[in-house]
PDB file of N, CA and C in Angstrom:
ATOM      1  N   UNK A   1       5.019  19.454  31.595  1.00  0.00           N
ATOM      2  CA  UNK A   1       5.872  18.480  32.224  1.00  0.00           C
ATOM      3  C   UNK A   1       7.283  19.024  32.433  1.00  0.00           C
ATOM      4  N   UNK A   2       8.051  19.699  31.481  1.00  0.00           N
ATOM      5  CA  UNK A   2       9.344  20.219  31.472  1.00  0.00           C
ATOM      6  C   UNK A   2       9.512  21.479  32.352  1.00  0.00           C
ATOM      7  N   UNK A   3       7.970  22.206  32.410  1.00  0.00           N
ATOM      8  CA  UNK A   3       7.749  23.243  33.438  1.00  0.00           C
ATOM      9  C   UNK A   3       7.847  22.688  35.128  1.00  0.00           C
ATOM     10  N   UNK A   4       7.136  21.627  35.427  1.00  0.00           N
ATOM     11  CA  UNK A   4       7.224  21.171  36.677  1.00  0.00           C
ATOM     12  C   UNK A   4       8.419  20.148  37.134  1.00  0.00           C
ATOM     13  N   UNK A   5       9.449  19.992  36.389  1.00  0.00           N
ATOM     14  CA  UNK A   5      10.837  19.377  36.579  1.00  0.00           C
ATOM     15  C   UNK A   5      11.719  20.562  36.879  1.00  0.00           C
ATOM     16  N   UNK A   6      11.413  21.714  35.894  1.00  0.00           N
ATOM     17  CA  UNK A   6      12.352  22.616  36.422  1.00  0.00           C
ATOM     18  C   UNK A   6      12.027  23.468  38.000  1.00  0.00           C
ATOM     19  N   UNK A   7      10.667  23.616  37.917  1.00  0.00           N
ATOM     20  CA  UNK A   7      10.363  23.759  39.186  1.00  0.00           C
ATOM     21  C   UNK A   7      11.031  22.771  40.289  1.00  0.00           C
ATOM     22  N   UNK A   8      11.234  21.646  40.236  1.00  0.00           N
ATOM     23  CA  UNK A   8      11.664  20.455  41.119  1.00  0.00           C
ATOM     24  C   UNK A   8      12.942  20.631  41.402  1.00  0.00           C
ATOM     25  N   UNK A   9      13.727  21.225  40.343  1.00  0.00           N
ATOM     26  CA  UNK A   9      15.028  21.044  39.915  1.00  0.00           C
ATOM     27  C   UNK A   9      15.731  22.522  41.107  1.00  0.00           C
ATOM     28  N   UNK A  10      15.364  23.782  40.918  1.00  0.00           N
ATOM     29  CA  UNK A  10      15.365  24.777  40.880  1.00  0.00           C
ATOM     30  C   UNK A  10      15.760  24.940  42.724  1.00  0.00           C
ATOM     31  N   UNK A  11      14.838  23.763  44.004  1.00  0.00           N
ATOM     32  CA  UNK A  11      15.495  24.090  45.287  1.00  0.00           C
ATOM     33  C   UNK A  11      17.052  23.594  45.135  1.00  0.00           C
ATOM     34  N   UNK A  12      16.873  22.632  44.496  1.00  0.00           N
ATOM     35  CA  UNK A  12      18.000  21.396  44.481  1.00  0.00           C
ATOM     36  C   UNK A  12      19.224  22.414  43.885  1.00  0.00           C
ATOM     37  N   UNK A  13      18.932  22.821  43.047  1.00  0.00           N
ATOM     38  CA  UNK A  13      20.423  23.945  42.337  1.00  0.00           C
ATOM     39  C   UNK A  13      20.865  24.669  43.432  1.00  0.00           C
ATOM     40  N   UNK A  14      19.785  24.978  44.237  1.00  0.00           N
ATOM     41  CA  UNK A  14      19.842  26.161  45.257  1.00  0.00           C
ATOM     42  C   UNK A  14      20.879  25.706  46.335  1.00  0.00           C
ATOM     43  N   UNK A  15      20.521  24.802  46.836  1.00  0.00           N
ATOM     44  CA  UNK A  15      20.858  24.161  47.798  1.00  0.00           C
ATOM     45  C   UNK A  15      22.553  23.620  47.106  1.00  0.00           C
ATOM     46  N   UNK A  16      22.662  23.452  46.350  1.00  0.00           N
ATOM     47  CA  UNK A  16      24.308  22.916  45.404  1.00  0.00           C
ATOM     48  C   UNK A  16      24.938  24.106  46.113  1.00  0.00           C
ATOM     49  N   UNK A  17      24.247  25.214  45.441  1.00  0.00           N
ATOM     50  CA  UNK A  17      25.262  26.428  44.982  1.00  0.00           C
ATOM     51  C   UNK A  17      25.049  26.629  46.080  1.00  0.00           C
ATOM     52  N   UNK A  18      24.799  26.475  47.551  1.00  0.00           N
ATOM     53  CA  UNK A  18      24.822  26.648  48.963  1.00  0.00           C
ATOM     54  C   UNK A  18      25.789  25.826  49.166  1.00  0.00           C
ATOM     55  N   UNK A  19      26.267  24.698  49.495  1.00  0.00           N
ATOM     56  CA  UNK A  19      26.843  24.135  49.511  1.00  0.00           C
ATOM     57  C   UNK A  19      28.383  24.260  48.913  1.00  0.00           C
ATOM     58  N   UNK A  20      28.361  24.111  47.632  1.00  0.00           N
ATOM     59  CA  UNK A  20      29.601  24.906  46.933  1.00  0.00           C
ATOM     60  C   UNK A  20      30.474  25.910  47.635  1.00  0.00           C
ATOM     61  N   UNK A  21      29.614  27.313  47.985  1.00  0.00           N
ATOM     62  CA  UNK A  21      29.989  28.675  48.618  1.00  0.00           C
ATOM     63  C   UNK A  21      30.188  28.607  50.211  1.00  0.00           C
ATOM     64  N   UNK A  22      29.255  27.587  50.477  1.00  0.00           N
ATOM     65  CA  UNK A  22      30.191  26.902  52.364  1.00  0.00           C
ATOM     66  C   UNK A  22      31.562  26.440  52.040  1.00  0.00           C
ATOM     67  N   UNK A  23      31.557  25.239  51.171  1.00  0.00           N
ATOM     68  CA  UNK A  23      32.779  25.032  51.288  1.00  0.00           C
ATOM     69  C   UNK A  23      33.934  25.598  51.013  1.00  0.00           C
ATOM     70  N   UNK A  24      33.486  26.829  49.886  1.00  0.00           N
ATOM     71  CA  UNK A  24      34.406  27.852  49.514  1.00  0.00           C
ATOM     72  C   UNK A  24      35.093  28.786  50.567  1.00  0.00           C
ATOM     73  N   UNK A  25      33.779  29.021  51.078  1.00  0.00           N
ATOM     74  CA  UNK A  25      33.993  30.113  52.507  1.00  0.00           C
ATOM     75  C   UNK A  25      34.943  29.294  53.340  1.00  0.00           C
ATOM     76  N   UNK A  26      34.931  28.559  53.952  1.00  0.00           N
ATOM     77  CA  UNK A  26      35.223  27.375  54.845  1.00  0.00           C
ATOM     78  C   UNK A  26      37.223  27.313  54.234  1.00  0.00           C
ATOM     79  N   UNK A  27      37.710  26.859  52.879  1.00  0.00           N
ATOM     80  CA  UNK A  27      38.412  27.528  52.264  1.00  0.00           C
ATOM     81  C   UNK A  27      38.832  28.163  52.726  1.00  0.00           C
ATOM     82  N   UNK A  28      38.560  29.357  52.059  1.00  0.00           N
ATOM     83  CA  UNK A  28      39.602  30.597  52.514  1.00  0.00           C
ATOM     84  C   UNK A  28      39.573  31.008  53.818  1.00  0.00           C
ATOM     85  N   UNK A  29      38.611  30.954  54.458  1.00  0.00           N
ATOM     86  CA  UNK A  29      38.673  30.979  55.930  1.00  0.00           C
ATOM     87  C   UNK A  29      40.237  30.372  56.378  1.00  0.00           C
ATOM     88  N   UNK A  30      39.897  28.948  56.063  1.00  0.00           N
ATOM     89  CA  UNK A  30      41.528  28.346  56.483  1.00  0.00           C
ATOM     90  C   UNK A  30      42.697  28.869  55.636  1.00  0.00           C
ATOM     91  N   UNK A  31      42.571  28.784  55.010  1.00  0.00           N
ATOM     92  CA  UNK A  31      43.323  29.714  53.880  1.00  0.00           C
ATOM     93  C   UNK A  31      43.668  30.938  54.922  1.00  0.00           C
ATOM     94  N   UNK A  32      43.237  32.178  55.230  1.00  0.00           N
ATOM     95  CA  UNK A  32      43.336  33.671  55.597  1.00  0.00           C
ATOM     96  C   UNK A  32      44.055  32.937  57.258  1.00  0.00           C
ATOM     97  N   UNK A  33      43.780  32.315  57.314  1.00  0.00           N
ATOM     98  CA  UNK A  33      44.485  31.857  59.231  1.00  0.00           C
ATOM     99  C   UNK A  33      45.642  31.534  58.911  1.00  0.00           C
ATOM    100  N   UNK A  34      46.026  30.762  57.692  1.00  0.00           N
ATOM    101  CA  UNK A  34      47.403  30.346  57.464  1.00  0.00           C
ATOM    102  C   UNK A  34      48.537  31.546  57.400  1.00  0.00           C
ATOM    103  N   UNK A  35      47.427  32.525  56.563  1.00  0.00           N
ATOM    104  CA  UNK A  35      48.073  33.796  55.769  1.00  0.00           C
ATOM    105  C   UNK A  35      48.581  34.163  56.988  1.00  0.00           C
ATOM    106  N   UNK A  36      47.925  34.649  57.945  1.00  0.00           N
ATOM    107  CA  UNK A  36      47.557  35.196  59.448  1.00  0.00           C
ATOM    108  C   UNK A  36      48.745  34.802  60.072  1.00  0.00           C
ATOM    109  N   UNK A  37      49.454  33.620  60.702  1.00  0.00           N
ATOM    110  CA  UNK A  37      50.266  32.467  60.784  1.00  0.00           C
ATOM    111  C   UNK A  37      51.744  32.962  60.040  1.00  0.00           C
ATOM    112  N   UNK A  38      51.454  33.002  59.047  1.00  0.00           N
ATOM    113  CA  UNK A  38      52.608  32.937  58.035  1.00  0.00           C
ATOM    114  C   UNK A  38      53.029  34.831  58.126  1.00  0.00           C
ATOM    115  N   UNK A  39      52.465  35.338  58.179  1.00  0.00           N
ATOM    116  CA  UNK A  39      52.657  37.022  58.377  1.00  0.00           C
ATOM    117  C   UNK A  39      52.989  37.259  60.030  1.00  0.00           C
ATOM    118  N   UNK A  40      52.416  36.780  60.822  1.00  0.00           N
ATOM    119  CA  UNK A  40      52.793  36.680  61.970  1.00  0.00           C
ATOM    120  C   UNK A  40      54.651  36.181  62.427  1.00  0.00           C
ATOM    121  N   UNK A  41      55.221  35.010  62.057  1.00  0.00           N
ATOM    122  CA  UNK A  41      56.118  34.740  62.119  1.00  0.00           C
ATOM    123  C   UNK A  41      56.709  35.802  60.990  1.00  0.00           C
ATOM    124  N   UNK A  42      56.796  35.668  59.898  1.00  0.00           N
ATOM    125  CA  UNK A  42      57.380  37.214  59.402  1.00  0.00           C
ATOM    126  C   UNK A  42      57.971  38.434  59.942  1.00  0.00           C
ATOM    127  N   UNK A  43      56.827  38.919  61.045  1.00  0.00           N
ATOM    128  CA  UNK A  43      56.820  39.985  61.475  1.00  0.00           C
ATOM    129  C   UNK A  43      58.009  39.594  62.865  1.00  0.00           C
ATOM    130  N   UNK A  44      57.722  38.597  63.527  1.00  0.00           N
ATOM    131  CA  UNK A  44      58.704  38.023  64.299  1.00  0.00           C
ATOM    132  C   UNK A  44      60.163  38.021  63.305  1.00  0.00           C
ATOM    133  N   UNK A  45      60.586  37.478  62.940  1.00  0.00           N
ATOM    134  CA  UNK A  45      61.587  37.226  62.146  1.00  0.00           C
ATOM    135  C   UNK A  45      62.427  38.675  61.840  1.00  0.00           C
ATOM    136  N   UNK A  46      61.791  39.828  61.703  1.00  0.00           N
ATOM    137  CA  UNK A  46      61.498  40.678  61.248  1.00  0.00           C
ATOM    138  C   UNK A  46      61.869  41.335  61.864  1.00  0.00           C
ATOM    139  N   UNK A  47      61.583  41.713  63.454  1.00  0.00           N
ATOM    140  CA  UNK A  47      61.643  42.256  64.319  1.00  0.00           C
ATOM    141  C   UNK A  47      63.283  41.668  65.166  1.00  0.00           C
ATOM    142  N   UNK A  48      63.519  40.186  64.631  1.00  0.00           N
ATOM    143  CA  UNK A  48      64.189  39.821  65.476  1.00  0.00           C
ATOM    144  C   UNK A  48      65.666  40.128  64.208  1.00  0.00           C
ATOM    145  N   UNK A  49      65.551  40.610  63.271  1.00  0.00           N
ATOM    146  CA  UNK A  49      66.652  40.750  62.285  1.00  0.00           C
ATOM    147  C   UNK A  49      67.065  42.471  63.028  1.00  0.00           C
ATOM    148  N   UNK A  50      65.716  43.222  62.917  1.00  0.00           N
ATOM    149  CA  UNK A  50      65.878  44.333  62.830  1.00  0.00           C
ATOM    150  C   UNK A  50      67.002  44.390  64.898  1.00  0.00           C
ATOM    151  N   UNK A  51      66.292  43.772  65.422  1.00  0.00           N
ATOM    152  CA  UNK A  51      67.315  43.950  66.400  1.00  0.00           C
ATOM    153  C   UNK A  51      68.946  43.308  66.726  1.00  0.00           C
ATOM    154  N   UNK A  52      68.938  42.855  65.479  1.00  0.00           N
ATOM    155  CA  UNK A  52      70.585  41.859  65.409  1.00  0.00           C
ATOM    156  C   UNK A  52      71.548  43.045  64.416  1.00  0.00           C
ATOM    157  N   UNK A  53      70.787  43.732  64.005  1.00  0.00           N
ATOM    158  CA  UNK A  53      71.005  45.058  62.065  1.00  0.00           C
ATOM    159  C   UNK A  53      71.378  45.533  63.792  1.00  0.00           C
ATOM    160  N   UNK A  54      70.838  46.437  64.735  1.00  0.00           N
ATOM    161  CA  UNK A  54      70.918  47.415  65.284  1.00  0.00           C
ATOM    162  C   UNK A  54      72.075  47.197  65.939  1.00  0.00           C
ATOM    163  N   UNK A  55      72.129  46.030  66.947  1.00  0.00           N
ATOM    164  CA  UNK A  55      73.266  45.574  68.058  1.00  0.00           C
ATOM    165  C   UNK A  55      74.590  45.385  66.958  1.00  0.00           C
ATOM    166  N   UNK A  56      74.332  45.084  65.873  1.00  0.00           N
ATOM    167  CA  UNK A  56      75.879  44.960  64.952  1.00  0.00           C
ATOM    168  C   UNK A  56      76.070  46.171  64.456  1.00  0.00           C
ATOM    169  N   UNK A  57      75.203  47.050  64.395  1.00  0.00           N
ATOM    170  CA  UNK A  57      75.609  48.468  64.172  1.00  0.00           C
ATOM    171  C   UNK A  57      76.079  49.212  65.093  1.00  0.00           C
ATOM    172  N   UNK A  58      76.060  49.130  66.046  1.00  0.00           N
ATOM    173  CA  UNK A  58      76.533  49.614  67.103  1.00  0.00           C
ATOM    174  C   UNK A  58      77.790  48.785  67.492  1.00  0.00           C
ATOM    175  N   UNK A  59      77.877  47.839  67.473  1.00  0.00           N
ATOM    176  CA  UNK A  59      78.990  46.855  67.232  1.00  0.00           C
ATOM    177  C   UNK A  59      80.449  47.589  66.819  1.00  0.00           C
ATOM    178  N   UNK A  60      79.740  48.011  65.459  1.00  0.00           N
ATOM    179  CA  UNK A  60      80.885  48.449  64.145  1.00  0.00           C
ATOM    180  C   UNK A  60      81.012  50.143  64.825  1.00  0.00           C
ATOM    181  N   UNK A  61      80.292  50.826  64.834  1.00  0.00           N
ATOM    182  CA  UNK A  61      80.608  51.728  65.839  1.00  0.00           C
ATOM    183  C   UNK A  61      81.277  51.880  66.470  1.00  0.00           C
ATOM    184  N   UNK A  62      81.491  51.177  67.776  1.00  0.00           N
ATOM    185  CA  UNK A  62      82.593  51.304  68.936  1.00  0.00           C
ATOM    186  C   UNK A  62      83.801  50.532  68.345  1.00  0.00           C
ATOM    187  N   UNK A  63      83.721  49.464  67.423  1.00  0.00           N
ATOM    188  CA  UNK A  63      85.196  49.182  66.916  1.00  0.00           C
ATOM    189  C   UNK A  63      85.616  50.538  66.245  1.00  0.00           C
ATOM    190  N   UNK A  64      84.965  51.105  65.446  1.00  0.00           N
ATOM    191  CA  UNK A  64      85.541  51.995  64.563  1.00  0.00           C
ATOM    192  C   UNK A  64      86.393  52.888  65.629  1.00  0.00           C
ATOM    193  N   UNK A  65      84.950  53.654  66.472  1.00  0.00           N
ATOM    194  CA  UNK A  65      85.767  54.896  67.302  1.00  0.00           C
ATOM    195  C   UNK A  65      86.858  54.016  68.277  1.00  0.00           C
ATOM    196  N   UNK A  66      86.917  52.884  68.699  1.00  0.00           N
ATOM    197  CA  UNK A  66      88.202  52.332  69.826  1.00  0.00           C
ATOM    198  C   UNK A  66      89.107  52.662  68.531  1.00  0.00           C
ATOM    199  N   UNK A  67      89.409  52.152  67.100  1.00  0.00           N
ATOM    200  CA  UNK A  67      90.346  51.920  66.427  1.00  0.00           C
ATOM    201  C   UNK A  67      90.957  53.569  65.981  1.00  0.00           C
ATOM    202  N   UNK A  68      90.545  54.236  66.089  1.00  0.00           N
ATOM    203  CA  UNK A  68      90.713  55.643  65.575  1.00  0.00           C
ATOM    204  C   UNK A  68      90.905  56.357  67.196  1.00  0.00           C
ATOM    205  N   UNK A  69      90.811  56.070  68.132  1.00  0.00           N
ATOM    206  CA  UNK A  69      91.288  56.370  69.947  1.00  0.00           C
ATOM    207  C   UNK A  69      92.803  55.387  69.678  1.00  0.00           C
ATOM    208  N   UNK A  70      92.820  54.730  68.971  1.00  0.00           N
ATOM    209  CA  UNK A  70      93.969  53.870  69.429  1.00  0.00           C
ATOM    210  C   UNK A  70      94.907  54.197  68.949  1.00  0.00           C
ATOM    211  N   UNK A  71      96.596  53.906  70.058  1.00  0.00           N
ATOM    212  CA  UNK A  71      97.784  54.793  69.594  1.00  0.00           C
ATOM    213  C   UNK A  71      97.580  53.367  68.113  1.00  0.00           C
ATOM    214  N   UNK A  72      98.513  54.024  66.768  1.00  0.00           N
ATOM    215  CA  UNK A  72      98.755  52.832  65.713  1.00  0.00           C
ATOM    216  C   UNK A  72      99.753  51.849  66.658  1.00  0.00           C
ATOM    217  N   UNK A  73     100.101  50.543  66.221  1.00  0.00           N
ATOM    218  CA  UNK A  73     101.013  49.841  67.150  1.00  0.00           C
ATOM    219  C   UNK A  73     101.724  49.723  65.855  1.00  0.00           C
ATOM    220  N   UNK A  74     101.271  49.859  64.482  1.00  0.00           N
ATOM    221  CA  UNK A  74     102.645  49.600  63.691  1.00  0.00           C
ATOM    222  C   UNK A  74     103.390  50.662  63.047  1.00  0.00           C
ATOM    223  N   UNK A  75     104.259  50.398  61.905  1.00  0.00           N
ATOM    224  CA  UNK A  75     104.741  51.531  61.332  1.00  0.00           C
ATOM    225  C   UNK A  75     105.593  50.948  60.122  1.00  0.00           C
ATOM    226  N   UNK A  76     105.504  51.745  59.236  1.00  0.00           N
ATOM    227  CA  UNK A  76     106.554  51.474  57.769  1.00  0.00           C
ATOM    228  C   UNK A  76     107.471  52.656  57.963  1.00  0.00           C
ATOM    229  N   UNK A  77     109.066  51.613  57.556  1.00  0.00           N
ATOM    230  CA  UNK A  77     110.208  52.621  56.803  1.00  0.00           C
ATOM    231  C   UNK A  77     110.392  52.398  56.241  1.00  0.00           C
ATOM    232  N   UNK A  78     111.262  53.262  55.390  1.00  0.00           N
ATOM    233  CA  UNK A  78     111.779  53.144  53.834  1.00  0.00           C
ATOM    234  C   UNK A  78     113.191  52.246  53.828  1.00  0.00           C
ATOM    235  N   UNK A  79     113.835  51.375  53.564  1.00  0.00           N
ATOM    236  CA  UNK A  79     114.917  50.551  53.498  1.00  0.00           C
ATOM    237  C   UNK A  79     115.304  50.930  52.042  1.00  0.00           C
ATOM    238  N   UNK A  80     116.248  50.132  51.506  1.00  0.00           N
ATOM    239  CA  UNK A  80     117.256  49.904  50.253  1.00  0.00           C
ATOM    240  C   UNK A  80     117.496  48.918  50.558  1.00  0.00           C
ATOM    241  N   UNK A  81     117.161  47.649  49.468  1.00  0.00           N
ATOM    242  CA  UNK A  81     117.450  46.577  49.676  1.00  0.00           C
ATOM    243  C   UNK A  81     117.876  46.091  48.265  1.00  0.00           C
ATOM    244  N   UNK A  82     119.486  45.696  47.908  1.00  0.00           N
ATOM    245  CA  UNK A  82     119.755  45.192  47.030  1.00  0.00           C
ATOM    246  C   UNK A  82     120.052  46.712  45.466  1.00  0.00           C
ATOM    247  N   UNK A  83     119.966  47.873  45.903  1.00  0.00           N
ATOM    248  CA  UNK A  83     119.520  48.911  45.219  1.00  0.00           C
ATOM    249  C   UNK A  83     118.074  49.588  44.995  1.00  0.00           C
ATOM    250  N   UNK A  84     116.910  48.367  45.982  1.00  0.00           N
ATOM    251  CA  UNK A  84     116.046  49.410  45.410  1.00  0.00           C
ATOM    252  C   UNK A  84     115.204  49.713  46.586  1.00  0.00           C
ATOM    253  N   UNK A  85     113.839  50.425  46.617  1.00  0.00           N
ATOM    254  CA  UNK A  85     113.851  51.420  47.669  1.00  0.00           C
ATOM    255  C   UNK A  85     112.375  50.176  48.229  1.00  0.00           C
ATOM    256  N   UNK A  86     113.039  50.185  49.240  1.00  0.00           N
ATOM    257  CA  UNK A  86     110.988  48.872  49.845  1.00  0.00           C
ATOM    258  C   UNK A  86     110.744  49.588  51.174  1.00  0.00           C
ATOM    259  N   UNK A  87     109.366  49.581  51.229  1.00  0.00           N
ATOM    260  CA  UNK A  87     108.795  50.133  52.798  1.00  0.00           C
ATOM    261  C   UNK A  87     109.102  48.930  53.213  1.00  0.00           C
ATOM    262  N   UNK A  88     109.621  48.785  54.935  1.00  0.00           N
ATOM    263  CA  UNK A  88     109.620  47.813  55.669  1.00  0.00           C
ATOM    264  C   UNK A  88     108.174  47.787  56.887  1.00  0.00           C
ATOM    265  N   UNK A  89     107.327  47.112  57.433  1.00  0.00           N
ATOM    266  CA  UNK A  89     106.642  47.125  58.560  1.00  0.00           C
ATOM    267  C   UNK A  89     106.919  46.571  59.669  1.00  0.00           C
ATOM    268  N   UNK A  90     106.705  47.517  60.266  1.00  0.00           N
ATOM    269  CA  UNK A  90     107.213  47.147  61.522  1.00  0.00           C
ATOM    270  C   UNK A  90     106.147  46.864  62.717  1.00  0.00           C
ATOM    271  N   UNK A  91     106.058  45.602  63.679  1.00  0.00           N
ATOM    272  CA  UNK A  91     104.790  45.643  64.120  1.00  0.00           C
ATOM    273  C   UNK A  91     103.678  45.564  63.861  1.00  0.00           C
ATOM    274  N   UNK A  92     103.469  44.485  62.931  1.00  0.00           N
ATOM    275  CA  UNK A  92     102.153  44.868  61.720  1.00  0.00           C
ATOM    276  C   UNK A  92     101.266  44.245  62.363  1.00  0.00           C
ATOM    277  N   UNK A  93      99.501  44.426  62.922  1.00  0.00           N
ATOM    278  CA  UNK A  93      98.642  44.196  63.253  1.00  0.00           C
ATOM    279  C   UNK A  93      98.079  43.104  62.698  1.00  0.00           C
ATOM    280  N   UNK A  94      98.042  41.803  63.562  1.00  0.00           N
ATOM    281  CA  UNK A  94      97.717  41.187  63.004  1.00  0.00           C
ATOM    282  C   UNK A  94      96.660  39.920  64.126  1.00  0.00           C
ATOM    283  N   UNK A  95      96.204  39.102  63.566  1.00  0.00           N
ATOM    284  CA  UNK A  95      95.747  37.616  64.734  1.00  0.00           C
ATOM    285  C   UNK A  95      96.956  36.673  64.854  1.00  0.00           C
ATOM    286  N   UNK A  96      96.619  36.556  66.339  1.00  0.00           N
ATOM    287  CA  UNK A  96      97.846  35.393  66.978  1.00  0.00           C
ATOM    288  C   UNK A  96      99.246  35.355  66.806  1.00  0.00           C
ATOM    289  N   UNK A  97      99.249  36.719  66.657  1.00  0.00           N
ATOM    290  CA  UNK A  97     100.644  37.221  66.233  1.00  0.00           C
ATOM    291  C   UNK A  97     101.710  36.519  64.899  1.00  0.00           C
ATOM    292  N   UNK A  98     100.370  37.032  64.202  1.00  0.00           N
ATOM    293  CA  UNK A  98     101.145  36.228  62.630  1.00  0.00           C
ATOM    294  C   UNK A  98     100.603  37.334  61.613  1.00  0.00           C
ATOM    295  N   UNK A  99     101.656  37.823  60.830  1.00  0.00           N
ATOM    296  CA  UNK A  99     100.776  39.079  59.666  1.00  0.00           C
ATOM    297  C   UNK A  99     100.023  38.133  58.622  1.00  0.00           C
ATOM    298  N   UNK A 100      99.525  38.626  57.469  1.00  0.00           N
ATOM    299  CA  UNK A 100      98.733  37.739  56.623  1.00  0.00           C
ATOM    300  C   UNK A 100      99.946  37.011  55.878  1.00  0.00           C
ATOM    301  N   UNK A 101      99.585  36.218  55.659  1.00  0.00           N
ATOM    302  CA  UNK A 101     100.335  34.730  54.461  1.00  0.00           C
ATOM    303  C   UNK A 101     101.128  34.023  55.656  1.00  0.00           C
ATOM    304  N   UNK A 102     101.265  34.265  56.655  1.00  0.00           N
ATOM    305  CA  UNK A 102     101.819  33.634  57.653  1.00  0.00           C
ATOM    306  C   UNK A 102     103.050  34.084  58.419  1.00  0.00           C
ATOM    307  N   UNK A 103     103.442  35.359  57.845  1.00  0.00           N
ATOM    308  CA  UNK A 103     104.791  36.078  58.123  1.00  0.00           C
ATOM    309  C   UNK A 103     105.066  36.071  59.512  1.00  0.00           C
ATOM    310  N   UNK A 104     105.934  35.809  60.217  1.00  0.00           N
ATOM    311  CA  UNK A 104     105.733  36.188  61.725  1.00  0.00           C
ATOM    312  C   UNK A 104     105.857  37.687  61.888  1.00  0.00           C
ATOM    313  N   UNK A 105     105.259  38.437  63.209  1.00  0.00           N
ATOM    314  CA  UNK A 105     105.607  39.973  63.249  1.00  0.00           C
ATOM    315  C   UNK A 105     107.101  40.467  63.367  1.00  0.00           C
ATOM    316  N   UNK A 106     107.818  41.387  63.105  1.00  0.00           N
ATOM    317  CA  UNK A 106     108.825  41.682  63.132  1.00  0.00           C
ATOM    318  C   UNK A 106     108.886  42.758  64.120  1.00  0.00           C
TER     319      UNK A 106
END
Protein backbone atom coordinates (compact mmCIF):
# COMPACT_ATOMS: atom_id res chain seq x y z
CA UNK A 1 0.00 0.00 0.00
CA UNK A 2 2.82 2.59 1.00
CA UNK A 3 4.60 1.22 -2.24
CA UNK A 4 1.68 2.27 -4.58
CA UNK A 5 1.13 5.89 -2.90
CA UNK A 6 4.59 6.60 -3.48
CA UNK A 7 4.32 5.51 -6.89
CA UNK A 8 1.15 8.02 -7.14
CA UNK A 9 3.00 10.57 -5.36
CA UNK A 10 6.27 10.50 -7.43
CA UNK A 11 4.51 12.28 -11.12
CA UNK A 12 2.99 14.82 -8.79
CA UNK A 13 6.61 15.80 -7.10
CA UNK A 14 7.70 15.85 -10.65
CA UNK A 15 5.49 18.06 -11.97
CA UNK A 16 6.00 20.63 -8.47
CA UNK A 17 9.61 20.68 -9.05
CA UNK A 18 8.63 21.62 -12.82
CA UNK A 19 6.77 24.15 -11.90
CA UNK A 20 8.97 25.63 -9.12
CA UNK A 21 12.10 25.84 -11.83
CA UNK A 22 9.54 27.67 -14.53
CA UNK A 23 8.87 30.04 -12.23
CA UNK A 24 12.41 30.37 -11.17
CA UNK A 25 13.57 30.59 -14.76
CA UNK A 26 10.79 33.06 -15.58
CA UNK A 27 12.56 35.06 -12.46
CA UNK A 28 15.66 35.64 -13.43
CA UNK A 29 14.83 35.90 -16.89
CA UNK A 30 13.10 39.23 -15.71
CA UNK A 31 15.58 39.70 -13.36
CA UNK A 32 18.76 39.54 -16.27
CA UNK A 33 16.47 42.21 -18.61
CA UNK A 34 16.41 44.57 -15.72
CA UNK A 35 20.23 43.93 -15.21
CA UNK A 36 20.38 44.46 -19.14
CA UNK A 37 18.32 47.94 -18.67
CA UNK A 38 20.17 49.04 -15.74
CA UNK A 39 23.84 48.41 -17.45
CA UNK A 40 22.61 49.85 -20.52
CA UNK A 41 21.77 53.33 -19.10
CA UNK A 42 25.14 53.06 -17.17
CA UNK A 43 26.96 52.73 -20.15
CA UNK A 44 24.97 55.82 -21.50
CA UNK A 45 25.66 57.88 -18.52
CA UNK A 46 29.04 56.81 -18.93
CA UNK A 47 29.71 57.71 -22.20
CA UNK A 48 27.92 60.92 -21.72
CA UNK A 49 30.35 61.89 -18.51
CA UNK A 50 33.26 60.67 -20.45
CA UNK A 51 32.39 63.30 -23.15
CA UNK A 52 31.69 66.37 -20.66
CA UNK A 53 35.64 64.97 -18.65
CA UNK A 54 36.92 65.55 -22.38
CA UNK A 55 35.19 69.03 -23.61
CA UNK A 56 36.22 70.46 -19.91
CA UNK A 57 39.57 69.27 -20.49
CA UNK A 58 40.11 70.91 -23.28
CA UNK A 59 38.27 73.74 -21.78
CA UNK A 60 41.11 74.10 -19.05
CA UNK A 61 43.59 73.80 -21.79
CA UNK A 62 42.96 76.78 -23.89
CA UNK A 63 42.32 78.88 -20.65
CA UNK A 64 45.63 77.83 -19.41
CA UNK A 65 47.63 78.43 -22.82
CA UNK A 66 45.32 82.03 -23.55
CA UNK A 67 46.48 82.90 -19.78
CA UNK A 68 50.23 82.22 -20.21
CA UNK A 69 49.90 84.12 -24.24
CA UNK A 70 48.54 86.89 -22.19
CA UNK A 71 50.46 90.27 -21.64
CA UNK A 72 49.98 90.19 -17.21
CA UNK A 73 47.52 93.34 -16.86
CA UNK A 74 48.70 93.68 -13.23
CA UNK A 75 51.72 94.41 -11.22
CA UNK A 76 53.15 94.85 -7.51
CA UNK A 77 55.53 97.65 -6.06
CA UNK A 78 57.27 97.96 -3.16
CA UNK A 79 55.90 101.22 -1.12
CA UNK A 80 56.86 102.37 2.65
CA UNK A 81 54.02 102.99 4.37
CA UNK A 82 54.13 104.45 7.85
CA UNK A 83 57.96 102.89 8.13
CA UNK A 84 57.34 99.67 6.85
CA UNK A 85 57.94 98.05 3.54
CA UNK A 86 54.18 96.67 1.70
CA UNK A 87 53.90 95.44 -1.98
CA UNK A 88 51.25 97.65 -3.54
CA UNK A 89 48.97 96.05 -6.69
CA UNK A 90 48.37 97.60 -9.21
CA UNK A 91 45.59 96.57 -11.67
CA UNK A 92 44.74 93.47 -9.95
CA UNK A 93 42.68 90.91 -12.03
CA UNK A 94 39.71 90.56 -11.01
CA UNK A 95 35.39 90.04 -11.86
CA UNK A 96 33.37 93.18 -12.55
CA UNK A 97 36.07 95.13 -11.76
CA UNK A 98 36.27 94.53 -8.05
CA UNK A 99 39.56 92.61 -6.47
CA UNK A 100 38.54 89.94 -3.81
CA UNK A 101 36.83 91.24 -0.40
CA UNK A 102 35.41 93.93 -2.49
CA UNK A 103 38.40 96.34 -2.97
CA UNK A 104 37.82 98.44 -5.99
CA UNK A 105 40.86 98.12 -8.71
CA UNK A 106 43.40 100.70 -8.33
Amino acid sequence: MAKQKDDRQRPLDAVVALEIAKSQRDFYRTQLDDLRAQLAAANARAEKAEDRLQETTRMLFDLGRDALAARPQSSATEVMIEGRSVLRLSRPVAHDGYAPHGWPQG
